[in-house]
PDB file of N, CA and C in Angstrom:
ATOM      1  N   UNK A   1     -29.816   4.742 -51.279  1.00  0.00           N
ATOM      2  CA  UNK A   1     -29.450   5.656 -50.225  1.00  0.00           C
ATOM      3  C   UNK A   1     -29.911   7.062 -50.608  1.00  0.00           C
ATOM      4  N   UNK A   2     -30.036   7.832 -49.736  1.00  0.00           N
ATOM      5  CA  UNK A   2     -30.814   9.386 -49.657  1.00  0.00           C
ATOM      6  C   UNK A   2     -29.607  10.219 -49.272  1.00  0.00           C
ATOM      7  N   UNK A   3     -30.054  11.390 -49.649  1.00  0.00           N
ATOM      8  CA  UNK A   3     -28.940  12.629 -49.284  1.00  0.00           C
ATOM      9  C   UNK A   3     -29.172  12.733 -47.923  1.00  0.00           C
ATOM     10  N   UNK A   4     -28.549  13.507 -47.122  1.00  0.00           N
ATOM     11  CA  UNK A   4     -28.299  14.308 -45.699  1.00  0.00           C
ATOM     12  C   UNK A   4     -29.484  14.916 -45.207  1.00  0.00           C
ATOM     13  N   UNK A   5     -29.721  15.375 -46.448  1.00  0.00           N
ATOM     14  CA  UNK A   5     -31.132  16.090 -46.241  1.00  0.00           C
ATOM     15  C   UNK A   5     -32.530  15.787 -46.445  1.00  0.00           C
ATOM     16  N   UNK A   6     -32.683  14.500 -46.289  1.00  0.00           N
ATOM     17  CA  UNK A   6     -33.891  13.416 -46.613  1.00  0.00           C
ATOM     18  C   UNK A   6     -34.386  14.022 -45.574  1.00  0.00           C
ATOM     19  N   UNK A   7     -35.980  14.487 -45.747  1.00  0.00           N
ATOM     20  CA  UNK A   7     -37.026  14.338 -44.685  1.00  0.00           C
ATOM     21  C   UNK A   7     -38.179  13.927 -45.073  1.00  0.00           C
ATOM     22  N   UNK A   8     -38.995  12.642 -44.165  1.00  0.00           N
ATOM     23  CA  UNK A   8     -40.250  12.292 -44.436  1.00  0.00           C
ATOM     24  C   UNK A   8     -40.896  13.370 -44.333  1.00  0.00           C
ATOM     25  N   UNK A   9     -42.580  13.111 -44.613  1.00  0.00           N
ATOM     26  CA  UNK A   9     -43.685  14.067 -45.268  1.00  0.00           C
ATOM     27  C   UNK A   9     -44.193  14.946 -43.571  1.00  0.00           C
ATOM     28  N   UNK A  10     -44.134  13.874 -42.540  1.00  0.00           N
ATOM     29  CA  UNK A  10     -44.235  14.493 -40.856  1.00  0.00           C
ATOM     30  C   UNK A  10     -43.054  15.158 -40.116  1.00  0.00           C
ATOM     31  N   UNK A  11     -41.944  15.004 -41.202  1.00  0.00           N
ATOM     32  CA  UNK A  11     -40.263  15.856 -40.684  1.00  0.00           C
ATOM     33  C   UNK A  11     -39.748  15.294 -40.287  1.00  0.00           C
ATOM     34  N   UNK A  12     -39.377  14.099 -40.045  1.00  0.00           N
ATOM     35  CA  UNK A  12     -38.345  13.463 -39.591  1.00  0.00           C
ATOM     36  C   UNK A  12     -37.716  12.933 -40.640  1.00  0.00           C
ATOM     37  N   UNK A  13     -35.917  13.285 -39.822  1.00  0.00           N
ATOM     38  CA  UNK A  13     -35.126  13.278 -40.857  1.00  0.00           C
ATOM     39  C   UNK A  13     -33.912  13.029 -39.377  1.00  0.00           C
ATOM     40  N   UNK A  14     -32.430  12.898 -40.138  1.00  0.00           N
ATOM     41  CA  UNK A  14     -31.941  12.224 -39.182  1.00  0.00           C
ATOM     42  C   UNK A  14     -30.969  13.495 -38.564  1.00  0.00           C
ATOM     43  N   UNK A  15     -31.074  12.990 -37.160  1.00  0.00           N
ATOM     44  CA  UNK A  15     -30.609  14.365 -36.318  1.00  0.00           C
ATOM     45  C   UNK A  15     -32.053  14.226 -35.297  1.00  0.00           C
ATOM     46  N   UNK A  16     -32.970  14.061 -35.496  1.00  0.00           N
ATOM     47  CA  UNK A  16     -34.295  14.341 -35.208  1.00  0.00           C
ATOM     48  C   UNK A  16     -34.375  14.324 -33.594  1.00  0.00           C
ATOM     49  N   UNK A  17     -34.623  15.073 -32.708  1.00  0.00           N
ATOM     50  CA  UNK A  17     -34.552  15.025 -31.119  1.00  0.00           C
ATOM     51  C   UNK A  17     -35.492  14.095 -30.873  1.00  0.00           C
ATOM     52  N   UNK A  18     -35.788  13.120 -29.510  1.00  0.00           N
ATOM     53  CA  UNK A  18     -36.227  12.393 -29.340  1.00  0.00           C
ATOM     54  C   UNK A  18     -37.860  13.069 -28.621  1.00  0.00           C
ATOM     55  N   UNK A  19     -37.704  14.624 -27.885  1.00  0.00           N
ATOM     56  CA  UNK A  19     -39.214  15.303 -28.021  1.00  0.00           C
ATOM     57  C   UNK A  19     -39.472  14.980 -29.554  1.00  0.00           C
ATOM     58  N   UNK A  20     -38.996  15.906 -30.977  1.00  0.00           N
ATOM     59  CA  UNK A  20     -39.503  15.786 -31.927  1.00  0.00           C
ATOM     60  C   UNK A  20     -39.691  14.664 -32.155  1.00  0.00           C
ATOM     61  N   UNK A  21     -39.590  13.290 -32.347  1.00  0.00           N
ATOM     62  CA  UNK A  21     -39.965  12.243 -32.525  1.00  0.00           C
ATOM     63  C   UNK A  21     -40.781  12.167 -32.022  1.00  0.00           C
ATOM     64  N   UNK A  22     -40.706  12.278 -30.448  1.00  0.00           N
ATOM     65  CA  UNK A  22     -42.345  11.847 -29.727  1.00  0.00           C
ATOM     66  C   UNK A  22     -43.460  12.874 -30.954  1.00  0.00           C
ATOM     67  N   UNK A  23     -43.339  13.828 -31.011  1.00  0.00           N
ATOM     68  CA  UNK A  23     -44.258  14.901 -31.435  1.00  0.00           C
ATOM     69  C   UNK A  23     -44.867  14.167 -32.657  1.00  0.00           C
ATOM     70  N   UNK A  24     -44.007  14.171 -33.897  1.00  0.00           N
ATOM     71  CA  UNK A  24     -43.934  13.458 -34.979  1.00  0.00           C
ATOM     72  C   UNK A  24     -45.193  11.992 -34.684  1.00  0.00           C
ATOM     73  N   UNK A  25     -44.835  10.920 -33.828  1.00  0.00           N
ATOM     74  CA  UNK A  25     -45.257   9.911 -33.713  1.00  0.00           C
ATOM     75  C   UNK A  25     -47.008   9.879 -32.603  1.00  0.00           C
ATOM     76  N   UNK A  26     -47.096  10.907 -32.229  1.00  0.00           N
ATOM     77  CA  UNK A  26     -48.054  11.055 -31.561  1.00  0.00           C
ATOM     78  C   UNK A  26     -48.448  11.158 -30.419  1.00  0.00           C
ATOM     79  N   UNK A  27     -46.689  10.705 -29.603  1.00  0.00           N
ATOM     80  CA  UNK A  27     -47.080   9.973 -28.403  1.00  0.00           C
ATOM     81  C   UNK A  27     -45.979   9.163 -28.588  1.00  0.00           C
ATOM     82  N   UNK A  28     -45.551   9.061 -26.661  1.00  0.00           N
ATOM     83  CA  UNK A  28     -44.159   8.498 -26.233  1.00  0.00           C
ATOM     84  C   UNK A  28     -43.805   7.292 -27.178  1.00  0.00           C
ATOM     85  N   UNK A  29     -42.563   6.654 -27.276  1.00  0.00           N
ATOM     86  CA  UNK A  29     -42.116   5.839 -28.274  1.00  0.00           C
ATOM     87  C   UNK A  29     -41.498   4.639 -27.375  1.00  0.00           C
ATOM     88  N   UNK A  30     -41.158   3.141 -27.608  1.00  0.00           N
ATOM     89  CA  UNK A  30     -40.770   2.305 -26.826  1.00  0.00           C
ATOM     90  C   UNK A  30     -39.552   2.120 -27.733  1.00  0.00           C
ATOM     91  N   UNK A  31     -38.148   2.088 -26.949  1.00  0.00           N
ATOM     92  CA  UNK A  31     -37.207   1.713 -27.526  1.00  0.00           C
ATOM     93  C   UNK A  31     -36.350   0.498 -27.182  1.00  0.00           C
ATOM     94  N   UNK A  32     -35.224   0.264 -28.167  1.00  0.00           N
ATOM     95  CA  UNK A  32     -34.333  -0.943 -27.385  1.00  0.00           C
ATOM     96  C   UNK A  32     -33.494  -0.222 -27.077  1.00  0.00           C
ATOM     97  N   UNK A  33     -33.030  -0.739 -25.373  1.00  0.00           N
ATOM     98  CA  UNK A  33     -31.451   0.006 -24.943  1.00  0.00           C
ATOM     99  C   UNK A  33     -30.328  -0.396 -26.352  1.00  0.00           C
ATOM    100  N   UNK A  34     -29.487   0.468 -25.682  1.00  0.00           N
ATOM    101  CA  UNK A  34     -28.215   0.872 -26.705  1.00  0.00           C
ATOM    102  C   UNK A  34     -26.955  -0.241 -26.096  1.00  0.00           C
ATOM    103  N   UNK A  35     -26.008  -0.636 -27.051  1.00  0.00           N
ATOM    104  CA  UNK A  35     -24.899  -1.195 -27.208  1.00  0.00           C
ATOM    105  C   UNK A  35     -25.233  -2.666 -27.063  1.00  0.00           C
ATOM    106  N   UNK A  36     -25.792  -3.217 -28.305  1.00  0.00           N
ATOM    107  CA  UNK A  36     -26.068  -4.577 -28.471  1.00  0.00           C
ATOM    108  C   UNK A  36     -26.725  -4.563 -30.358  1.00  0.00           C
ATOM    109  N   UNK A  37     -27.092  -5.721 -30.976  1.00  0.00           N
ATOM    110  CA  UNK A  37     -26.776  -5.526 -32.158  1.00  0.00           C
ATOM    111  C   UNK A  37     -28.230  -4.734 -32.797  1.00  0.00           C
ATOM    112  N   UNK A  38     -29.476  -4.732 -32.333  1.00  0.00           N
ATOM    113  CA  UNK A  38     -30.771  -3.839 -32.421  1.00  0.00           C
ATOM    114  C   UNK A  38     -30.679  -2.617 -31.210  1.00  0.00           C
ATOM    115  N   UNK A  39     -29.598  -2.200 -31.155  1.00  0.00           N
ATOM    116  CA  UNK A  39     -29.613  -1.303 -29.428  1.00  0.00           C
ATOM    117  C   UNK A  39     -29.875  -0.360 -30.272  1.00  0.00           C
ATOM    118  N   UNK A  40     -30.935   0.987 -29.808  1.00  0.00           N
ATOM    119  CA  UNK A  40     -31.367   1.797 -30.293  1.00  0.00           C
ATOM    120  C   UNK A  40     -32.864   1.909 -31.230  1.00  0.00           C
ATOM    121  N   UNK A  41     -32.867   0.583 -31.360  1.00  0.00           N
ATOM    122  CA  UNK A  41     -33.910   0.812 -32.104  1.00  0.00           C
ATOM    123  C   UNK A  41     -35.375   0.896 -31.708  1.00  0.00           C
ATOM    124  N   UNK A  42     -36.211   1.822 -33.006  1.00  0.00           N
ATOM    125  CA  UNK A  42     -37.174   2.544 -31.743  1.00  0.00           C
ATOM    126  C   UNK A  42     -38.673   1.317 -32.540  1.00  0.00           C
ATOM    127  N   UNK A  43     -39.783   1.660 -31.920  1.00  0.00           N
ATOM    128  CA  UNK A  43     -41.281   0.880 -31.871  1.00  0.00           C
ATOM    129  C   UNK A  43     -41.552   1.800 -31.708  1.00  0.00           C
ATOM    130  N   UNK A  44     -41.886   2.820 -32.952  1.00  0.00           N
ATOM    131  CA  UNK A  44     -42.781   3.913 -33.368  1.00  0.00           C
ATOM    132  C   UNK A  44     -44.436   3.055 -33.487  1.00  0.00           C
ATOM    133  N   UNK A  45     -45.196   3.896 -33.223  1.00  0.00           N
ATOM    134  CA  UNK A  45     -47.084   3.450 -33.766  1.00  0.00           C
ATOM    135  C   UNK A  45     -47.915   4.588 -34.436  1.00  0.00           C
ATOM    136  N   UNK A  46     -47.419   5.249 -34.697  1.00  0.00           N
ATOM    137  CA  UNK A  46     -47.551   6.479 -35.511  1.00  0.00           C
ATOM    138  C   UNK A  46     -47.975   6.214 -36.652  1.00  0.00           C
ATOM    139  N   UNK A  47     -48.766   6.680 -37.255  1.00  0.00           N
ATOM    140  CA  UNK A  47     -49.170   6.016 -38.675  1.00  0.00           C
ATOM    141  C   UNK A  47     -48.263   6.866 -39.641  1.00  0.00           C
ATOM    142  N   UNK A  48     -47.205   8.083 -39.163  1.00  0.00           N
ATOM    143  CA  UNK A  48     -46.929   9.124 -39.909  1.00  0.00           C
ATOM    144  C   UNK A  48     -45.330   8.152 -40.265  1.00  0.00           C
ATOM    145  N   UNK A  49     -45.414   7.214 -39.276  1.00  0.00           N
ATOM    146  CA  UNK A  49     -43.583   6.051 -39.255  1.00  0.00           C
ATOM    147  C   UNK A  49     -44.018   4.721 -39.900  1.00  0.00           C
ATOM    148  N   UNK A  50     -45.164   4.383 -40.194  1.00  0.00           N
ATOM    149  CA  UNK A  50     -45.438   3.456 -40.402  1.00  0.00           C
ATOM    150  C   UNK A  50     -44.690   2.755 -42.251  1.00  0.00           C
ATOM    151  N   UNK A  51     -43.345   2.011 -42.120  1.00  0.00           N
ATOM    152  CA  UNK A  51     -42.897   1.603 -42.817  1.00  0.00           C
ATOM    153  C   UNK A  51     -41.622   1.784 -42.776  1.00  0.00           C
ATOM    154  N   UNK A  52     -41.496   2.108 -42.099  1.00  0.00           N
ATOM    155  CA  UNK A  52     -40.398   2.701 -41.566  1.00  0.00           C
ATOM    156  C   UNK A  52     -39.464   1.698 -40.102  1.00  0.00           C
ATOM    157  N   UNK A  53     -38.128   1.741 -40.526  1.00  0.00           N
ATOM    158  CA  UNK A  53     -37.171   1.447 -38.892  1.00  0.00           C
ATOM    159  C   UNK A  53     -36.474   1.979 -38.553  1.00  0.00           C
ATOM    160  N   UNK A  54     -36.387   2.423 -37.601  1.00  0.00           N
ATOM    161  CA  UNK A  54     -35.583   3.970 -37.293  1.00  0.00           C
ATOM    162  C   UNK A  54     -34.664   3.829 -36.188  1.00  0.00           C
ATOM    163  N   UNK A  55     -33.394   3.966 -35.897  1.00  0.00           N
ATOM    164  CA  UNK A  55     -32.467   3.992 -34.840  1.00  0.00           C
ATOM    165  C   UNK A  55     -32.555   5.242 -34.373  1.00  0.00           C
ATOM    166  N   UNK A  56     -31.833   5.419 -33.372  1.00  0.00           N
ATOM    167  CA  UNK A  56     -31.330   6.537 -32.113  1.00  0.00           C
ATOM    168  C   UNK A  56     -30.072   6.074 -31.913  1.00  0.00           C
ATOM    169  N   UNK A  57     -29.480   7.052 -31.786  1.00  0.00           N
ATOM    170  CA  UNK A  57     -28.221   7.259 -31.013  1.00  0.00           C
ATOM    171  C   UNK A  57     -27.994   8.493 -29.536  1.00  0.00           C
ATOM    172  N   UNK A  58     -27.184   7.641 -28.684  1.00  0.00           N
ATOM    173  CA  UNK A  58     -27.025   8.946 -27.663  1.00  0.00           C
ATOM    174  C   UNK A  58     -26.142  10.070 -28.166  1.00  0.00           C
ATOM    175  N   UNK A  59     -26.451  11.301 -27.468  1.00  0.00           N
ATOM    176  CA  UNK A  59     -25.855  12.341 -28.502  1.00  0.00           C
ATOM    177  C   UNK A  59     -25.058  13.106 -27.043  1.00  0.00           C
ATOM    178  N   UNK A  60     -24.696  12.522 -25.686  1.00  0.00           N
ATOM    179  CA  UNK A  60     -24.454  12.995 -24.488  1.00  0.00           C
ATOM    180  C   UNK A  60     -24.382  12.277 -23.133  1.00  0.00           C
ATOM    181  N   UNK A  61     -24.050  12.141 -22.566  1.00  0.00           N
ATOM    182  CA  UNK A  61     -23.804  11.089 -21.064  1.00  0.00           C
ATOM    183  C   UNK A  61     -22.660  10.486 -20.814  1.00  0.00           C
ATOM    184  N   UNK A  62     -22.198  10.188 -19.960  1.00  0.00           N
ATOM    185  CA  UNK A  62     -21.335   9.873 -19.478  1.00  0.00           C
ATOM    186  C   UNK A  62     -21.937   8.283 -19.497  1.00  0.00           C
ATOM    187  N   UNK A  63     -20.186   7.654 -19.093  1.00  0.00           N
ATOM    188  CA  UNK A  63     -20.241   6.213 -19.731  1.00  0.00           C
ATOM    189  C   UNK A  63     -21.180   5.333 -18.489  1.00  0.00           C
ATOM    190  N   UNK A  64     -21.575   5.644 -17.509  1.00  0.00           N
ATOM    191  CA  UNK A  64     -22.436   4.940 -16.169  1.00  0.00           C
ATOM    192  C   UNK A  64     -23.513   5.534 -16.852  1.00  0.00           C
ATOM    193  N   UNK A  65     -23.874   6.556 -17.209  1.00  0.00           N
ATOM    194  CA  UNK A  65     -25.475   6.985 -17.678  1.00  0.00           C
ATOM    195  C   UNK A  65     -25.848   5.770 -19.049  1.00  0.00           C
ATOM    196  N   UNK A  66     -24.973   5.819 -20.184  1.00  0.00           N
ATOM    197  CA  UNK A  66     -24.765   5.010 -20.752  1.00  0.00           C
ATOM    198  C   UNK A  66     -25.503   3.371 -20.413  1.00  0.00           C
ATOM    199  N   UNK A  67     -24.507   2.817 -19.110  1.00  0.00           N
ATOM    200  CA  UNK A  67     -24.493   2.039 -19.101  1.00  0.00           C
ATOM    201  C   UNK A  67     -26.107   1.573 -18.408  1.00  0.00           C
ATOM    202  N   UNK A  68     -26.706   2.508 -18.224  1.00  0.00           N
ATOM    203  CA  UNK A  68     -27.967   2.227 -17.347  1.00  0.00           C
ATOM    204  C   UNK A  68     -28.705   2.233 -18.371  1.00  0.00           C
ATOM    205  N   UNK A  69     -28.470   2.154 -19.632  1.00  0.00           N
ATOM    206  CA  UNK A  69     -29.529   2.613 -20.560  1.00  0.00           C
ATOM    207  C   UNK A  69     -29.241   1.322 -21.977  1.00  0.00           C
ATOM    208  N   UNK A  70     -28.177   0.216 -20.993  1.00  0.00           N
ATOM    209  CA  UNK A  70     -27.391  -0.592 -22.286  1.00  0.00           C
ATOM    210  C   UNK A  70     -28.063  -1.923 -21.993  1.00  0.00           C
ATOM    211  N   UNK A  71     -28.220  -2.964 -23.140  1.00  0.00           N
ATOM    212  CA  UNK A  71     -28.543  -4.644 -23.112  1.00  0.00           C
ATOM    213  C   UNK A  71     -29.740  -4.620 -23.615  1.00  0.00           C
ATOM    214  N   UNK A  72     -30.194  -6.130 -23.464  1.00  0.00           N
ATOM    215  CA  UNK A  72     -31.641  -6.144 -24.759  1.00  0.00           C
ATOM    216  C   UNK A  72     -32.317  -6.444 -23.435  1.00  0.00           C
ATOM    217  N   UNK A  73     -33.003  -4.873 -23.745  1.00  0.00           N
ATOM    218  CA  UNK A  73     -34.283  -4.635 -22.981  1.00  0.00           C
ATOM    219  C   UNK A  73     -34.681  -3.374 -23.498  1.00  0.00           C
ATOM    220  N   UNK A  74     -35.978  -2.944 -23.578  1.00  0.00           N
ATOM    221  CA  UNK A  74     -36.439  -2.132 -23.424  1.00  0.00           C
ATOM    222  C   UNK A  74     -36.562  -0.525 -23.011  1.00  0.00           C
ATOM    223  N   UNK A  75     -37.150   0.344 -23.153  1.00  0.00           N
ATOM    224  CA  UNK A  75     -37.325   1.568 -22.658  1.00  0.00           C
ATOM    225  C   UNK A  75     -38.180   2.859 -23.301  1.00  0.00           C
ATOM    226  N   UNK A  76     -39.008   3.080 -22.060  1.00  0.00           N
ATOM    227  CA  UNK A  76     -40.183   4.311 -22.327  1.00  0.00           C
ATOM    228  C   UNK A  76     -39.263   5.470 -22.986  1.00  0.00           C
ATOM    229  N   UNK A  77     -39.057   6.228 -24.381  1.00  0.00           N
ATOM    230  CA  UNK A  77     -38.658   7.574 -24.540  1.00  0.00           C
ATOM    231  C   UNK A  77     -38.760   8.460 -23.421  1.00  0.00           C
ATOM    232  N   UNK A  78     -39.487   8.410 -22.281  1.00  0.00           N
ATOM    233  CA  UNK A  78     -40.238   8.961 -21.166  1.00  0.00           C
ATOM    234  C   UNK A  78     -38.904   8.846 -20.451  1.00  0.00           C
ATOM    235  N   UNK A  79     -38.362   7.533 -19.917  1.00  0.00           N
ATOM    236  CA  UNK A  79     -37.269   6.921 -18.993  1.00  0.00           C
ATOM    237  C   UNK A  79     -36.214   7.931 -18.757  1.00  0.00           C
ATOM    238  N   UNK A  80     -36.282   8.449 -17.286  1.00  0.00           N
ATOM    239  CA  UNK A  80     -35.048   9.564 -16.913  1.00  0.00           C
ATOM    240  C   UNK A  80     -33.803   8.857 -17.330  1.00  0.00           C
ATOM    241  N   UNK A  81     -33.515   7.185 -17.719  1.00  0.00           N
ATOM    242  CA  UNK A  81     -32.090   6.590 -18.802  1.00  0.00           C
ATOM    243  C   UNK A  81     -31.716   7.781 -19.280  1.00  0.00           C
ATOM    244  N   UNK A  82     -32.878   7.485 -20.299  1.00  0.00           N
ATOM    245  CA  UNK A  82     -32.711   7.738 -21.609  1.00  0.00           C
ATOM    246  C   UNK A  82     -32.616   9.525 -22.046  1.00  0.00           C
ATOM    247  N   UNK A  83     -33.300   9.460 -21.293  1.00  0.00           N
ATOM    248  CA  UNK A  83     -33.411  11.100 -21.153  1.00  0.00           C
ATOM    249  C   UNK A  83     -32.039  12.029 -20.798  1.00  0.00           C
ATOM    250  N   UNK A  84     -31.771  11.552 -20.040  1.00  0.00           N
ATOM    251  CA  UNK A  84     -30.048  11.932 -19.462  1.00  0.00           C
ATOM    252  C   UNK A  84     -29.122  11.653 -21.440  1.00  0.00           C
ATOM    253  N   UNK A  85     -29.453  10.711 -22.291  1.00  0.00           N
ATOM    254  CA  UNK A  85     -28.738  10.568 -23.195  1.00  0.00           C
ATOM    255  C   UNK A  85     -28.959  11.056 -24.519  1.00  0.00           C
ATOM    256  N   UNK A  86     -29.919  12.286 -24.181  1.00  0.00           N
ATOM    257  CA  UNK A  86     -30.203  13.206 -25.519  1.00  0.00           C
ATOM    258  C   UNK A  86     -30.209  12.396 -26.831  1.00  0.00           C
ATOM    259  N   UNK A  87     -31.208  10.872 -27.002  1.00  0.00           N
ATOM    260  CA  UNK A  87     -30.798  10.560 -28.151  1.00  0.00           C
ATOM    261  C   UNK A  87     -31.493  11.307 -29.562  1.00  0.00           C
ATOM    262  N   UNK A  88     -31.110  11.064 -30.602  1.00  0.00           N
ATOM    263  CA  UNK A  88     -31.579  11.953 -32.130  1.00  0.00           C
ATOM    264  C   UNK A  88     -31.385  10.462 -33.218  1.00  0.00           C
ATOM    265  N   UNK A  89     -32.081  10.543 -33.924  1.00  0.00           N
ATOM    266  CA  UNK A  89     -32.039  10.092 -35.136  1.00  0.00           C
ATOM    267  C   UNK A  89     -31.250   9.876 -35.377  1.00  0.00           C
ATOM    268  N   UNK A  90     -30.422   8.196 -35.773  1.00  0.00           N
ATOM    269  CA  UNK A  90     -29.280   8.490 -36.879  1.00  0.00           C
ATOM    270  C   UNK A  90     -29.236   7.400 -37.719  1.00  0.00           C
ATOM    271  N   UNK A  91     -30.751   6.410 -38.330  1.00  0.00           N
ATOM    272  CA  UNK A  91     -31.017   5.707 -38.996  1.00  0.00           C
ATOM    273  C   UNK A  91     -32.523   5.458 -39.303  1.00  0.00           C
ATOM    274  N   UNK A  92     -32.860   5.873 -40.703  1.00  0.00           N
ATOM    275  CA  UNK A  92     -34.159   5.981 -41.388  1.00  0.00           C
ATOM    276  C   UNK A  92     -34.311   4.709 -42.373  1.00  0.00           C
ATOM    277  N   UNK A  93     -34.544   3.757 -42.152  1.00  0.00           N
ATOM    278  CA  UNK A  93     -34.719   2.634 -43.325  1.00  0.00           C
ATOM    279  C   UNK A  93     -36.173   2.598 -43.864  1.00  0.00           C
ATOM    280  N   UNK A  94     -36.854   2.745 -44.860  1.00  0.00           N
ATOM    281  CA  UNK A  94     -38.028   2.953 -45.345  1.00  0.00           C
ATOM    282  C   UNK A  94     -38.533   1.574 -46.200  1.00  0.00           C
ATOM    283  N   UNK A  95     -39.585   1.050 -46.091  1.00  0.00           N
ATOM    284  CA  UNK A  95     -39.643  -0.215 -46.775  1.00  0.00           C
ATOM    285  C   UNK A  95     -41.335   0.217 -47.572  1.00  0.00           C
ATOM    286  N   UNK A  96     -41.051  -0.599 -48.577  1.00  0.00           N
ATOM    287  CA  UNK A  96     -41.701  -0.146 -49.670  1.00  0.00           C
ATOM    288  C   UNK A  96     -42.883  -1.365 -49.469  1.00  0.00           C
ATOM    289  N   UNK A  97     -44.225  -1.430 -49.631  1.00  0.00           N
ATOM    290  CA  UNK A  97     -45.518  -2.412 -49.438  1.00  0.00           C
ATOM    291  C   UNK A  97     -44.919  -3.064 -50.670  1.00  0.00           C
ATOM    292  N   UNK A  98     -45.247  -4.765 -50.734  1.00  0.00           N
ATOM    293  CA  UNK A  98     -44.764  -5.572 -51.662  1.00  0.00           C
ATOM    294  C   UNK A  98     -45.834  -5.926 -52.288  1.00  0.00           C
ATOM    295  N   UNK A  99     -47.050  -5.795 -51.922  1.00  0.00           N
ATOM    296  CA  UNK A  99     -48.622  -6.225 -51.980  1.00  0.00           C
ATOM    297  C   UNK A  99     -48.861  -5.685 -53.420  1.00  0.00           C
ATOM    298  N   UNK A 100     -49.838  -6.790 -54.027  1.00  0.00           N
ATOM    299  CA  UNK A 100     -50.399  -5.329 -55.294  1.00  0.00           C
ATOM    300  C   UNK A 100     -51.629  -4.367 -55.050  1.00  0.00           C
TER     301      UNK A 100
END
């Protein structure tokens, strides 16, 4: 585990706004809706995330905004959902190449 203040080498670190992520990654991000057991989690293609699995959390919305944005499916970072739910960073898992 990492301190509070862990940031990768492109700045992301957790808290991270979901513009800064786009920025960071190059370009819009595909996520899984929220409240299910992968809900939040994002499909970065960024070579700057690459090794990386990274969650979101909503950081704002009301529980119907919420709910338009919940179950296993999908969603553009772009998606007025998601957008209404200010999500940020709040899981960085980093995996190390096993290869020699």
């Amino acid at each position: 585990m990492v301190g509070k203040n862990w940031v990768s080498k492109a700045g992301l670190r957790k808290g991270t706004s979901l513009a800064e992520f786009e920025r960071i990654n190059g370009g819009r991000l595909e996520l899984a809706a929220f409240g299910w057991d992968y809900g939040g989690q994002v499909f970065a293609s960024g070579a700057a995330l690459k090794g990386m699995d990274i969650f979101v959390s909503p950081t704002r919305g009301s529980a119907q905004e919420l709910d338009a944005a919940t179950g296993d499916r999908k969603f553009s970072s772009r998606d007025a959902a998601i957008a209404k739910l200010a999500p940020e960073v709040v899981v960085i898992e980093v995996r190390f190449d096993q290869d020699p």
